[in-house]
N, C-alpha and C. Protein backbone atom coordinates (compact mmCIF):
# COMPACT_ATOMS: atom_id res chain seq x y z
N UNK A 1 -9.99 12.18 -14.21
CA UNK A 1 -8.69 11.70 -13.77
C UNK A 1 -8.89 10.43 -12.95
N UNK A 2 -8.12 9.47 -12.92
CA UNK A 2 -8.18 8.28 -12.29
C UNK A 2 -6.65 8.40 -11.81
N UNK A 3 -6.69 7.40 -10.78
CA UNK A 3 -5.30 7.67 -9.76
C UNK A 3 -5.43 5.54 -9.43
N UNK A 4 -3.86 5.85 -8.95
CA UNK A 4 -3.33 4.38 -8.35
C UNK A 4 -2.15 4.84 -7.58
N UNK A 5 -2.01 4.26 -6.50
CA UNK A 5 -0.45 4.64 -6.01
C UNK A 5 0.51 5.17 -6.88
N UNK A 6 0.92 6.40 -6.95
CA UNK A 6 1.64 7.57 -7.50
C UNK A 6 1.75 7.23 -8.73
N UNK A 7 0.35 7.52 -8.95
CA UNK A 7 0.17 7.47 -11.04
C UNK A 7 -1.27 8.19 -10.76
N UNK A 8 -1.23 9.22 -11.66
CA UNK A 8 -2.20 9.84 -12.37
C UNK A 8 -2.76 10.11 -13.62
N UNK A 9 -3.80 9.40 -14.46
CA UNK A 9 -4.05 10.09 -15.56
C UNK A 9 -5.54 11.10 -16.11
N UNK A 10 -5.20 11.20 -16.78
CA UNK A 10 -5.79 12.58 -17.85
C UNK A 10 -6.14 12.07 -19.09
N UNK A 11 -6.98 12.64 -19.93
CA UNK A 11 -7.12 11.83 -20.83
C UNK A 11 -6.36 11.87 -22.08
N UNK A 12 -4.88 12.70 -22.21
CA UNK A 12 -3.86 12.46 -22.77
C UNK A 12 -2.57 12.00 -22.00
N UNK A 13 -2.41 12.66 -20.76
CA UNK A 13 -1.25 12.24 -19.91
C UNK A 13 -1.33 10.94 -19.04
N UNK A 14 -0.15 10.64 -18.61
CA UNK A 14 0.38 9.45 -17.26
C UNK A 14 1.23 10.14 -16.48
N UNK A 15 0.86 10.44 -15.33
CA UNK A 15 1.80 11.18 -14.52
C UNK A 15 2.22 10.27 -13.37
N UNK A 16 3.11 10.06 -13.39
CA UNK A 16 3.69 8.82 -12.32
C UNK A 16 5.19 9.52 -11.64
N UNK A 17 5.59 9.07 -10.31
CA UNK A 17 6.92 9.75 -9.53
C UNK A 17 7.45 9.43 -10.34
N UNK A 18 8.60 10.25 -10.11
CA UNK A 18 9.88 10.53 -10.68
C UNK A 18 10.81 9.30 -10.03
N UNK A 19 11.55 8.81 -11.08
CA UNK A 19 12.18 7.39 -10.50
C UNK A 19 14.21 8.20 -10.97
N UNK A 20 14.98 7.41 -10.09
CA UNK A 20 16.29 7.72 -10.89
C UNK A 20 16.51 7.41 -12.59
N UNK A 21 15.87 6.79 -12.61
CA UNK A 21 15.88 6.35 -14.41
C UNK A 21 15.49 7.77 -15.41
N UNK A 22 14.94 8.56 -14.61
CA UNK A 22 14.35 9.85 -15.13
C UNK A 22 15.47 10.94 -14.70
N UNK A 23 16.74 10.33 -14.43
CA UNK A 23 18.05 11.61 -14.24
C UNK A 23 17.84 12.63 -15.63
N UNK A 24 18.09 11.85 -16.49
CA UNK A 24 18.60 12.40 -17.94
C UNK A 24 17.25 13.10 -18.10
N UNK A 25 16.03 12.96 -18.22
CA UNK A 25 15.14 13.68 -18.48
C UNK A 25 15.08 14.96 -17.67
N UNK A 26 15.19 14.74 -16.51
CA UNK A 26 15.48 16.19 -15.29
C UNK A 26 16.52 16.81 -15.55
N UNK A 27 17.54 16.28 -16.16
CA UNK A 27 18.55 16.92 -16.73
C UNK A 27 17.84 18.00 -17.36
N UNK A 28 17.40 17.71 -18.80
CA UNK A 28 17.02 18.56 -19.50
C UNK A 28 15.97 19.47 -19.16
N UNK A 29 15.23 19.03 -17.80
CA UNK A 29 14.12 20.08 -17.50
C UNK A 29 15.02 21.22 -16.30
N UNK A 30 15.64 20.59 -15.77
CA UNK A 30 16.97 21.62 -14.95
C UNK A 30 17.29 22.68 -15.68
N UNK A 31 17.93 22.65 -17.16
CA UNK A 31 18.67 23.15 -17.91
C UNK A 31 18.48 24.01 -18.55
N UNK A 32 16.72 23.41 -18.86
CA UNK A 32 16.25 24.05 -20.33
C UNK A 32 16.08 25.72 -19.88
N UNK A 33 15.79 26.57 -20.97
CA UNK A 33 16.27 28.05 -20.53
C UNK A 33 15.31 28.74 -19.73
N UNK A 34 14.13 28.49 -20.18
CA UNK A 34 12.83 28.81 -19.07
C UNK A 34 13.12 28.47 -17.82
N UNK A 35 13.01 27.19 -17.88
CA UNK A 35 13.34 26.92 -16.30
C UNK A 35 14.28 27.80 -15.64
N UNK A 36 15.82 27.81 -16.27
CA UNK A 36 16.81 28.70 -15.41
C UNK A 36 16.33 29.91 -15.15
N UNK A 37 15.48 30.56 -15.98
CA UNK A 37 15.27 31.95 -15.82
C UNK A 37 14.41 32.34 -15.04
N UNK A 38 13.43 31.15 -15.28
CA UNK A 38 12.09 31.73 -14.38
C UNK A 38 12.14 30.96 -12.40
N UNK A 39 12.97 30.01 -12.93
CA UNK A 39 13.00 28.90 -11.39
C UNK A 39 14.13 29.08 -11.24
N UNK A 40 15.37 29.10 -11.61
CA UNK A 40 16.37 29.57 -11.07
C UNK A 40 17.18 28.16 -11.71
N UNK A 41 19.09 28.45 -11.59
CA UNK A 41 19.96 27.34 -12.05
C UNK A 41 19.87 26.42 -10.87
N UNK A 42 19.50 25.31 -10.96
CA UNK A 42 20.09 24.37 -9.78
C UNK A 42 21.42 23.85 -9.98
N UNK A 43 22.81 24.42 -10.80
CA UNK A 43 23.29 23.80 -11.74
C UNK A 43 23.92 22.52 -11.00
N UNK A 44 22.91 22.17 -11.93
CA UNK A 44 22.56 20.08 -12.13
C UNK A 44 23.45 20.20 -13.43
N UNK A 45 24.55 19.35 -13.83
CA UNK A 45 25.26 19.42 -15.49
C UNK A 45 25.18 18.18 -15.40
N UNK A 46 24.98 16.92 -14.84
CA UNK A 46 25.46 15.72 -15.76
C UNK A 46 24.05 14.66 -14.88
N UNK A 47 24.05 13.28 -15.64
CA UNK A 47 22.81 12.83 -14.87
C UNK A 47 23.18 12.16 -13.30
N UNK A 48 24.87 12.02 -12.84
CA UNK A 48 24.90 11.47 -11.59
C UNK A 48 24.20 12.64 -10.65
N UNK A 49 24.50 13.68 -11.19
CA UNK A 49 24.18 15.04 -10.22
C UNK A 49 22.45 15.15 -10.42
N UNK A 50 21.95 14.65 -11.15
CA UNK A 50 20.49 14.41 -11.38
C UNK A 50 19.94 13.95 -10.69
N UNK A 51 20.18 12.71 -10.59
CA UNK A 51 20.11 11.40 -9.69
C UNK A 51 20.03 11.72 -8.24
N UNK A 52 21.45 12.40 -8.04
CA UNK A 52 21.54 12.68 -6.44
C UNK A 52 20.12 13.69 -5.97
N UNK A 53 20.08 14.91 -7.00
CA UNK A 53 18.84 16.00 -6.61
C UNK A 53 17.33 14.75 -6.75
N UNK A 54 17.21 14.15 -7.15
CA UNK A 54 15.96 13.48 -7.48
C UNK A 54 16.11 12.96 -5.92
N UNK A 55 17.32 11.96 -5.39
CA UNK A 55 16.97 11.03 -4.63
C UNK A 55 16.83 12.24 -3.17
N UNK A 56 17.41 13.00 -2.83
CA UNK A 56 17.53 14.24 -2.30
C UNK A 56 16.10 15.09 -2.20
N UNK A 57 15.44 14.70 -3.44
CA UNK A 57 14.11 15.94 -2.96
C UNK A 57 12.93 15.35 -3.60
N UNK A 58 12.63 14.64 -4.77
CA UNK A 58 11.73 13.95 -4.77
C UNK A 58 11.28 12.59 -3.83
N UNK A 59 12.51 12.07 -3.99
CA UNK A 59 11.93 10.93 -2.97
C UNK A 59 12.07 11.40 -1.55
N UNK A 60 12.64 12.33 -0.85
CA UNK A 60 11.92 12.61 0.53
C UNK A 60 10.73 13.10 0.77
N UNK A 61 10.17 13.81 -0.72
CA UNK A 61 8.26 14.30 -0.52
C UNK A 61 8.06 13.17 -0.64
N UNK A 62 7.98 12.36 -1.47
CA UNK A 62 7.12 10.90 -1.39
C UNK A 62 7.15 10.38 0.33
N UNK A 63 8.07 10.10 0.64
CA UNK A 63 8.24 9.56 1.82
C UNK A 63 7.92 10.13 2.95
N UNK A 64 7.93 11.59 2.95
CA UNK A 64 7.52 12.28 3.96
C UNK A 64 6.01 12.55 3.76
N UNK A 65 5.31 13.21 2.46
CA UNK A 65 4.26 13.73 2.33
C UNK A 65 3.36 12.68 1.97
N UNK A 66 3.95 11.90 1.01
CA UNK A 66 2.94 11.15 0.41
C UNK A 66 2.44 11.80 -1.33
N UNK A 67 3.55 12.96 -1.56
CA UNK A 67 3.35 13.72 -3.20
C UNK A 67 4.64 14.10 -3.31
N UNK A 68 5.00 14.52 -4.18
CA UNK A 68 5.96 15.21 -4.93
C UNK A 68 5.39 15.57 -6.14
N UNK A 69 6.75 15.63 -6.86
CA UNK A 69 6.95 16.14 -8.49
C UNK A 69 6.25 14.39 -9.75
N UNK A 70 5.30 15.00 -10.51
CA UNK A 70 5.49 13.68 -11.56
C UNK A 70 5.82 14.16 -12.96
N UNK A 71 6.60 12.77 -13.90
CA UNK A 71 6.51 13.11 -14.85
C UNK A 71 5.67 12.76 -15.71
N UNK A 72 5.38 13.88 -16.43
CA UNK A 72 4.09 13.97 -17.34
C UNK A 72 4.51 13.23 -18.49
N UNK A 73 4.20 12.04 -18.79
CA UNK A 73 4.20 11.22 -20.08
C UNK A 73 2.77 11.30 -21.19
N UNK A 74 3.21 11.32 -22.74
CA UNK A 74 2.13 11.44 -23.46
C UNK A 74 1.60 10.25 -23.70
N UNK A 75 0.46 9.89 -23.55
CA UNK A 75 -0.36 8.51 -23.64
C UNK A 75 0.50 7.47 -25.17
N UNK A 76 -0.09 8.79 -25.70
CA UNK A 76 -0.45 8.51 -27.63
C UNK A 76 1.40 7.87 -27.81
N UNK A 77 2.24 8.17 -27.14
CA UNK A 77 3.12 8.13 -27.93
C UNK A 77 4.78 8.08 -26.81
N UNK A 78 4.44 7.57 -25.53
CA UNK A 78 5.05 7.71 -24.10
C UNK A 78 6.17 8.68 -23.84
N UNK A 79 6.59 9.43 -24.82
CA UNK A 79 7.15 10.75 -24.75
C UNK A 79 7.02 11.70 -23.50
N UNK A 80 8.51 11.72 -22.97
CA UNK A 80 8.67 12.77 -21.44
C UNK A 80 8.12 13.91 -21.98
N UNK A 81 6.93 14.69 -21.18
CA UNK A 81 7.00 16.23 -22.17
C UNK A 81 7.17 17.11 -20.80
N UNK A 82 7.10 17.21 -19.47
CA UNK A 82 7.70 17.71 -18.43
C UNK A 82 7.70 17.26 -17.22
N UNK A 83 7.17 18.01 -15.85
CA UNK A 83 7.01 17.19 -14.66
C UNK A 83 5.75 18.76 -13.89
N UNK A 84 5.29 18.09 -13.35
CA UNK A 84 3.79 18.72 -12.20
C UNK A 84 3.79 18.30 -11.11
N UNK A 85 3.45 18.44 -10.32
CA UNK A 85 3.41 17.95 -8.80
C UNK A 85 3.35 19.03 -7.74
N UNK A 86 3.17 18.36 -6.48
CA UNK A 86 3.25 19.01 -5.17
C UNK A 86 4.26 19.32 -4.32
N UNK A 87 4.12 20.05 -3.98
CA UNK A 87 6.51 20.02 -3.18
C UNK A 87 5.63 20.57 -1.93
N UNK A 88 6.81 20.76 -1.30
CA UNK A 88 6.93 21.22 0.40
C UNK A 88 8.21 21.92 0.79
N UNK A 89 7.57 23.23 0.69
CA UNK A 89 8.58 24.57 1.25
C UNK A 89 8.60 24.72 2.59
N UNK A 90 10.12 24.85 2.95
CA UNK A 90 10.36 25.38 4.93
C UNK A 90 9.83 26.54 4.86
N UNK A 91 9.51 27.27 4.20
CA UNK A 91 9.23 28.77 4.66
C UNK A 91 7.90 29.21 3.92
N UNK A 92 7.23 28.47 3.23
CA UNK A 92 5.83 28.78 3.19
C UNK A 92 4.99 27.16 3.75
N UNK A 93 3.67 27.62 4.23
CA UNK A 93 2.72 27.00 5.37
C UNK A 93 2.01 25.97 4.27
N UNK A 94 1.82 25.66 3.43
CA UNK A 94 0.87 25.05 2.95
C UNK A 94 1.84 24.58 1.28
N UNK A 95 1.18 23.51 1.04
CA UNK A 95 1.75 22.43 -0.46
C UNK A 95 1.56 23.69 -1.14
N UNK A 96 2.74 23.44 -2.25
CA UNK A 96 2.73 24.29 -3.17
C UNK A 96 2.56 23.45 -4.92
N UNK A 97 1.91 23.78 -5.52
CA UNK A 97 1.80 23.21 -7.10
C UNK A 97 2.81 23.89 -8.05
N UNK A 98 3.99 22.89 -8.54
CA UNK A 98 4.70 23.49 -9.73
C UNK A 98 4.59 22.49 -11.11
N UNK A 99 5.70 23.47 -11.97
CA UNK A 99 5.14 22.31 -13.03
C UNK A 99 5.93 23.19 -14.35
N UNK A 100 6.80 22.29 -14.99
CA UNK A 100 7.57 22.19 -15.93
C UNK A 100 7.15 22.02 -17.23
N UNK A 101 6.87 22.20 -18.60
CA UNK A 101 7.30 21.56 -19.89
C UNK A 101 8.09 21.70 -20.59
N UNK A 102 8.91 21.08 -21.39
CA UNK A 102 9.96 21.46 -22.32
C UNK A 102 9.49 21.89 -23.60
N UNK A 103 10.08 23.09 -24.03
CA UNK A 103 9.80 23.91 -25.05
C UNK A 103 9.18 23.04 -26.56
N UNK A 104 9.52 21.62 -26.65
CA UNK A 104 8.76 21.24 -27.90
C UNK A 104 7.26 21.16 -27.59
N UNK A 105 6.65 21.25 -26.70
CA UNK A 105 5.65 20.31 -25.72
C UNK A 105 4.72 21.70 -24.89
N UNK A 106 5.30 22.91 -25.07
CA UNK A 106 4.32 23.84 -24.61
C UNK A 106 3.16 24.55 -25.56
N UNK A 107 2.04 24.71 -25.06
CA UNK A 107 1.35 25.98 -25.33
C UNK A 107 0.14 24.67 -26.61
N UNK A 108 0.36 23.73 -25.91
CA UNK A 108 -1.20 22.87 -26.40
C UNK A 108 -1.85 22.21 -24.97
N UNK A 109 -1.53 22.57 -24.01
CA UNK A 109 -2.59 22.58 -22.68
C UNK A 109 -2.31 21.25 -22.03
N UNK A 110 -0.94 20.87 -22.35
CA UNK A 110 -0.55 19.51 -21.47
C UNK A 110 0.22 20.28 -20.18
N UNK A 111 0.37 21.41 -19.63
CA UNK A 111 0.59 21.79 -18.14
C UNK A 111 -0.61 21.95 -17.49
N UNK A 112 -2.06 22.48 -18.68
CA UNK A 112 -3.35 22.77 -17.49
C UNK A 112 -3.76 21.73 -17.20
N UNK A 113 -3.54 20.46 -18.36
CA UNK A 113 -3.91 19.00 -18.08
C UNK A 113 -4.06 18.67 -16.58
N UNK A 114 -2.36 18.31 -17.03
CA UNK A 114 -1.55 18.27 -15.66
C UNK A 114 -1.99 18.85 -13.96
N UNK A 115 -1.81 20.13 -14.43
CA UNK A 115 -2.23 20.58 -13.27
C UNK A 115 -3.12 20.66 -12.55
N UNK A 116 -4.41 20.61 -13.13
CA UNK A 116 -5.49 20.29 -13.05
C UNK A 116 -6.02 18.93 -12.27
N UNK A 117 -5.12 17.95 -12.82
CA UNK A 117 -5.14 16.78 -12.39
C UNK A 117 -4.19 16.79 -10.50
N UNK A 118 -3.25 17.70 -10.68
CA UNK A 118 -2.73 17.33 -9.34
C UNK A 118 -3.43 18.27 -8.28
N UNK A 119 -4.03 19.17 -8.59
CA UNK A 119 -5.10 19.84 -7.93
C UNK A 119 -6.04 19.05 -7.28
N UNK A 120 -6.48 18.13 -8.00
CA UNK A 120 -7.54 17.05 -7.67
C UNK A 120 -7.18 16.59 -7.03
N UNK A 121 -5.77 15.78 -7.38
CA UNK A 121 -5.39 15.20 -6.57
C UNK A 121 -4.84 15.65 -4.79
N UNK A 122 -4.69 16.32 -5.55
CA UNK A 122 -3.78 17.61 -3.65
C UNK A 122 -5.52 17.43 -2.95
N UNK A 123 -7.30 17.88 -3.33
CA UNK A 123 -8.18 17.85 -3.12
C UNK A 123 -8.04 16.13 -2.17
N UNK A 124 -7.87 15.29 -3.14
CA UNK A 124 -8.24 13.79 -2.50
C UNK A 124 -7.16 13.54 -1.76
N UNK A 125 -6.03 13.96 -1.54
CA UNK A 125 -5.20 13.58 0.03
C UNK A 125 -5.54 14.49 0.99
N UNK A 126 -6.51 14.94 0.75
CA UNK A 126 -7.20 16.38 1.89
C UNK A 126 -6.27 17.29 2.36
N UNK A 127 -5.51 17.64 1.65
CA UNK A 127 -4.56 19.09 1.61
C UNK A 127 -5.73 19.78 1.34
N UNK A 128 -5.93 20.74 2.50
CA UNK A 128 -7.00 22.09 2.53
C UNK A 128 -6.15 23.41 1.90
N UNK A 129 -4.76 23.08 1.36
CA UNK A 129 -5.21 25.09 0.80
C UNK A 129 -3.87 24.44 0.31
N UNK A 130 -3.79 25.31 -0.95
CA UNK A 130 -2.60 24.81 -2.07
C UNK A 130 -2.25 26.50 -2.25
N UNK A 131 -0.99 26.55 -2.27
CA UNK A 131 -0.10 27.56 -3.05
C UNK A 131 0.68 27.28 -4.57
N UNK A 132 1.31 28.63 -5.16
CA UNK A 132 2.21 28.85 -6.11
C UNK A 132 3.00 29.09 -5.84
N UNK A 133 4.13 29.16 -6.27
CA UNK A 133 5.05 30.72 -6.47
C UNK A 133 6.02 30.54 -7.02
N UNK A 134 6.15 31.85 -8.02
CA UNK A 134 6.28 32.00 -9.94
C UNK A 134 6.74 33.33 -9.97
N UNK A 135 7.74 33.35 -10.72
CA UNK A 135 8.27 34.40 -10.93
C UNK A 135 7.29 35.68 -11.77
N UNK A 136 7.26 36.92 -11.60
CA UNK A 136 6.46 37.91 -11.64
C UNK A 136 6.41 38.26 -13.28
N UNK A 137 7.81 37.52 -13.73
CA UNK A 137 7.80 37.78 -15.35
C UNK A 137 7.75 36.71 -16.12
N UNK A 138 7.00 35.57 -15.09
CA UNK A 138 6.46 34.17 -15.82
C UNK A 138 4.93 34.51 -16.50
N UNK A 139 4.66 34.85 -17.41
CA UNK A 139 3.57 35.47 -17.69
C UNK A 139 2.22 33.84 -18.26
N UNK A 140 3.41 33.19 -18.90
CA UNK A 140 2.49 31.78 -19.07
C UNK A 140 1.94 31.38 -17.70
N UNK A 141 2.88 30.97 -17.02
CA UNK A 141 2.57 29.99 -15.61
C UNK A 141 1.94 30.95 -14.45
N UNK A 142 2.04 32.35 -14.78
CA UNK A 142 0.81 33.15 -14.02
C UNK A 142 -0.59 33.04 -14.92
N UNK A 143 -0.91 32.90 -15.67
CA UNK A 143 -2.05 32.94 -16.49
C UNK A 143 -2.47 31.09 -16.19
N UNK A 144 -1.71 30.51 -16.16
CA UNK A 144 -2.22 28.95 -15.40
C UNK A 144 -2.67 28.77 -14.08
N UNK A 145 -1.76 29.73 -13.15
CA UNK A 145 -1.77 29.30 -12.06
C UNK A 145 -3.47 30.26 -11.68
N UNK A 146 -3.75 31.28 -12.20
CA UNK A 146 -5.25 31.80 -12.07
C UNK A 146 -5.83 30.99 -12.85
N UNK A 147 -5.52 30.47 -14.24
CA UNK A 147 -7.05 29.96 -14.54
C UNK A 147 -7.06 28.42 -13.28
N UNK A 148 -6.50 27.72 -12.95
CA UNK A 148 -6.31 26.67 -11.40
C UNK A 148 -7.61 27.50 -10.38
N UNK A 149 -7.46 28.74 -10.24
CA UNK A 149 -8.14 29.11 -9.06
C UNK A 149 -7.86 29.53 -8.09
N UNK A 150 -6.04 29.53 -8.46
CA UNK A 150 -5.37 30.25 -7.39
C UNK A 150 -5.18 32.12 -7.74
N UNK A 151 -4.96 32.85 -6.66
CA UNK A 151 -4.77 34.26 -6.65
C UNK A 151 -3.85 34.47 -5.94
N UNK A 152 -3.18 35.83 -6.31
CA UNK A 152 -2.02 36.30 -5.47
C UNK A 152 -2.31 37.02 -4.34
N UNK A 153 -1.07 36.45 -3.33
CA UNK A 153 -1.79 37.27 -2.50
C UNK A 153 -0.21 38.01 -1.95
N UNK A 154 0.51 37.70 -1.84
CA UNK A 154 1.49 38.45 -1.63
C UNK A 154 3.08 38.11 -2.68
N UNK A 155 4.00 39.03 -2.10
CA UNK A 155 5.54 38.76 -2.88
C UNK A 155 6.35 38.31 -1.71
N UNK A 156 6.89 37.54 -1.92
CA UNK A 156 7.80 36.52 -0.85
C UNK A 156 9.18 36.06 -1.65
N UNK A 157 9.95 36.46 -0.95
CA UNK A 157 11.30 35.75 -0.83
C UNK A 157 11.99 34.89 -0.74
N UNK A 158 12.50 34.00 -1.29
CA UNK A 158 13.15 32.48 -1.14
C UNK A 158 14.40 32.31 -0.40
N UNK A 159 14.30 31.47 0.90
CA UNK A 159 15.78 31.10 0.99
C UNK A 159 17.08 30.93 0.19
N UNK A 160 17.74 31.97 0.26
CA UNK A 160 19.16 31.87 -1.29
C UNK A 160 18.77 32.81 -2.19
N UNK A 161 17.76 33.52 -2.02
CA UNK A 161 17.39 34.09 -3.16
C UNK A 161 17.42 35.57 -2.95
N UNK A 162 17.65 36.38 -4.29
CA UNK A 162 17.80 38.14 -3.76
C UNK A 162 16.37 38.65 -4.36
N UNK A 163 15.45 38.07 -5.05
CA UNK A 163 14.46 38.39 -5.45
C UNK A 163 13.52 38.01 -5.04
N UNK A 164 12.40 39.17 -5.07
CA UNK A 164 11.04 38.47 -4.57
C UNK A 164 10.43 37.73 -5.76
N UNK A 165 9.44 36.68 -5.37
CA UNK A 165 8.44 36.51 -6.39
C UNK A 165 7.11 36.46 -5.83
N UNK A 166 6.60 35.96 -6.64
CA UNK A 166 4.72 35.98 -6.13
C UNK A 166 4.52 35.17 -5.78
N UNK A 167 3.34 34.82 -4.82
CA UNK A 167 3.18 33.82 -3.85
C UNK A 167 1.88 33.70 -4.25
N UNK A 168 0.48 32.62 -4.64
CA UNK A 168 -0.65 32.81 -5.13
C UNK A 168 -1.56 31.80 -4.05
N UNK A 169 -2.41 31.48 -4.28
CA UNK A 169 -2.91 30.97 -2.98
C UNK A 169 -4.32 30.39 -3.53
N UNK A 170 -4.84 29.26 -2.55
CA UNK A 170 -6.63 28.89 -2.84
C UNK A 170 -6.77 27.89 -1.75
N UNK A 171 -8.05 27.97 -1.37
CA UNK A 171 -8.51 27.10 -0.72
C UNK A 171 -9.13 26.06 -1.07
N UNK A 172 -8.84 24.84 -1.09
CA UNK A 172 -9.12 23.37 -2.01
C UNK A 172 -10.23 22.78 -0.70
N UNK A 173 -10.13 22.82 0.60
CA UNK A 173 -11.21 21.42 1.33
C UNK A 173 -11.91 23.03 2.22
């Protein structure tokens, strides 16, 4: 992986921040049915309401942390295929790693790419301990988030939320 101010690549992906120009693409990663089910509705319906959640929560991790969310572009062919990155939860202690693809674009290893890569990266801004947390009947993105290196260690609750999910954990520095 090679890095430049908020660009990462892989040797198929470009993972670079999320800009407002990328409403309409978050649109569809908001929407798509996995996401609602397993991450919950943000219901986001049109791209001004996109826009606003992007400028609202991606660009305050950039600005505050120095990471957020990127979108994962395909080298070969510059095609959106989801988004990966680092976020920052009020109610859990340490960066957490998530990470999106849209259903044409799963299950050929462009999320372990990905993730893999922001792992490293979470490693080189010296974030010492990275979390998950994934719904208990996400059975793909639990089978990612262990082969990463992370383990569960407890079930935790979300602000707004009536369900628990799993919380997974590792120590990176």
């Amino acid at each position: 992986m090679t890095g430049r101010r908020g660009v990462l690549e892989t040797r198929r992906l470009t993972l670079r921040r999320i800009t407002l120009d990328d409403a309409g693409f978050m649109l569809s990663i908001w929407n798509d049915p996995a996401f609602v089910r397993y991450v919950g509705d943000r219901g986001i319906r049109n791209e001004e309401e996109a826009a606003a959640a992007i400028a609202q929560s991606a660009f305050t991790l950039y600005e505050n942390y120095g990471y957020g969310p990127y979108c994962m572009t395909r080298k070969a062919d510059g095609v959106q295929v989801g988004i990966c990155g680092l976020f920052r939860r009020d109610n859990l202690d340490d960066p957490d790693i998530g990470f999106a693809v849209l259903p044409p674009y799963c299950g050929n290893g462009l999320a372990s790419e990905a993730a893999n890569a922001v792992v490293q990266h979470a490693r080189d801004l010296g974030i010492a301990r990275l979390t998950a947390i994934v719904s208990p009947q996400n059975a793909a993105s639990i089978g990612l988030i262990e082969k990463l290196g992370l383990t569960f260690e407890r079930a935790v609750t979300m602000p707004g939320d009536d369900e628990a999910i799993s919380l997974y954990g590792m120590t990176l520095l």
